[in-house]
Protein backbone atom coordinates (compact mmCIF):
# COMPACT_ATOMS: atom_id res chain seq x y z
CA UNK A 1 91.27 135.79 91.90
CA UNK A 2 94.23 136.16 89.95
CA UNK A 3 95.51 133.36 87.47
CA UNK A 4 99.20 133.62 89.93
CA UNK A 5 96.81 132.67 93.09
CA UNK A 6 94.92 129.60 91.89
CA UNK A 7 97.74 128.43 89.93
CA UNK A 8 99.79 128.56 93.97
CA UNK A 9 96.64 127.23 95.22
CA UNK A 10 96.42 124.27 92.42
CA UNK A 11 99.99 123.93 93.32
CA UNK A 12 99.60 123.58 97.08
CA UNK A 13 97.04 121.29 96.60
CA UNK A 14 98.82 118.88 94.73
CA UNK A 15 101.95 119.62 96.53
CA UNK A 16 99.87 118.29 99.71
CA UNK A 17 98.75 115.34 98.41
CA UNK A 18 101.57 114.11 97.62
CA UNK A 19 102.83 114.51 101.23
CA UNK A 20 100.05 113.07 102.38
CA UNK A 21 100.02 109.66 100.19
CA UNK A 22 103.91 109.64 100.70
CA UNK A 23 105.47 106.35 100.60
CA UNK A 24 108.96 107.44 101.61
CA UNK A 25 110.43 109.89 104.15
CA UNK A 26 111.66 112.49 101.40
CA UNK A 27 114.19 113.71 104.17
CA UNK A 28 115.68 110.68 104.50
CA UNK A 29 115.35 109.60 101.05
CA UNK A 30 118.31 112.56 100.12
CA UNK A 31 121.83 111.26 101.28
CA UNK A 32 123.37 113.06 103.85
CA UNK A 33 126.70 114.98 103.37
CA UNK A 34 126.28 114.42 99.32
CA UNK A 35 127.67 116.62 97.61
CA UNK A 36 125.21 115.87 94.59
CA UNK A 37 122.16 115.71 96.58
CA UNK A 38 123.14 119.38 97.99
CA UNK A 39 124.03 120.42 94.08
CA UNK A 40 120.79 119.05 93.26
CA UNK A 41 118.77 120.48 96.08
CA UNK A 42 119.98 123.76 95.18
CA UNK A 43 119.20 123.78 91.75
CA UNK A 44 115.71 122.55 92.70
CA UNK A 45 114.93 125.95 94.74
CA UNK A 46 116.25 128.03 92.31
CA UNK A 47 114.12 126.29 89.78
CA UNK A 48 111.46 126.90 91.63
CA UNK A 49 111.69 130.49 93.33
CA UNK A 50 113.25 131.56 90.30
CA UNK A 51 111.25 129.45 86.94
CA UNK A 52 108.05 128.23 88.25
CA UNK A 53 107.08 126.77 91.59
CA UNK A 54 105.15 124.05 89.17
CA UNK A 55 109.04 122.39 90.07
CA UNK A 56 108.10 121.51 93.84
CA UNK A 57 105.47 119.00 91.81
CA UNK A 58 108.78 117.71 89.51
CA UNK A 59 110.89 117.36 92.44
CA UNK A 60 108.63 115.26 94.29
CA UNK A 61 108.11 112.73 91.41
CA UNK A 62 111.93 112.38 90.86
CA UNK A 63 112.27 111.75 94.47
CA UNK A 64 109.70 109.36 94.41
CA UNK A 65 111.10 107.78 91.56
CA UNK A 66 114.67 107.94 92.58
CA UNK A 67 114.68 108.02 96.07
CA UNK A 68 116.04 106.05 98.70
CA UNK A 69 113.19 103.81 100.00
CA UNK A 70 114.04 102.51 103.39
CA UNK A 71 112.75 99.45 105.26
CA UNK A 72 110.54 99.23 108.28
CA UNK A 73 109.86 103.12 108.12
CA UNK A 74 108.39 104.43 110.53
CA UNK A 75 105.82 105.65 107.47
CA UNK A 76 105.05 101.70 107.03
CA UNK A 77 102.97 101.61 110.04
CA UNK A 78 101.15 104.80 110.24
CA UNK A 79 97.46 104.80 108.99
């Protein structure tokens, strides 16, 4: 295999995970109509089309750091 395809497939992995151990609902966790969560959107899939997709694993960990956690999710009571 190519270092390109296990570095996707490391990627993917990890990129999973952390979809599946979510603790918010990264959709709603971006403001709606914001002009700074579109800005910053953007900038995050250029960063990672464009640089490296290694930036799908930074996004994730600035939206669970910064996002907007929301009571009585729906998340809460799945198992």
């Amino acid at each position: 295999m190519k270092t390109n395809t296990i570095e996707i497939l490391i990627i993917s992995l990890i990129t999973s995970l952390f979809i599946y151990f979510r603790t918010i609902d990264y959709y709603k966790s971006i403001p709606r109509k914001n002009i700074y969560s579109v800005i910053g959107v953007g900038i995050w899939i250029y960063l990672v089309i464009k640089i490296s997709p290694w930036f799908i694993i930074v996004g994730l960990v600035i939206l669970n750091i910064f996002g907007v956690k929301h009571e009585n999710s729906y998340l809460e009571y799945d198992n």
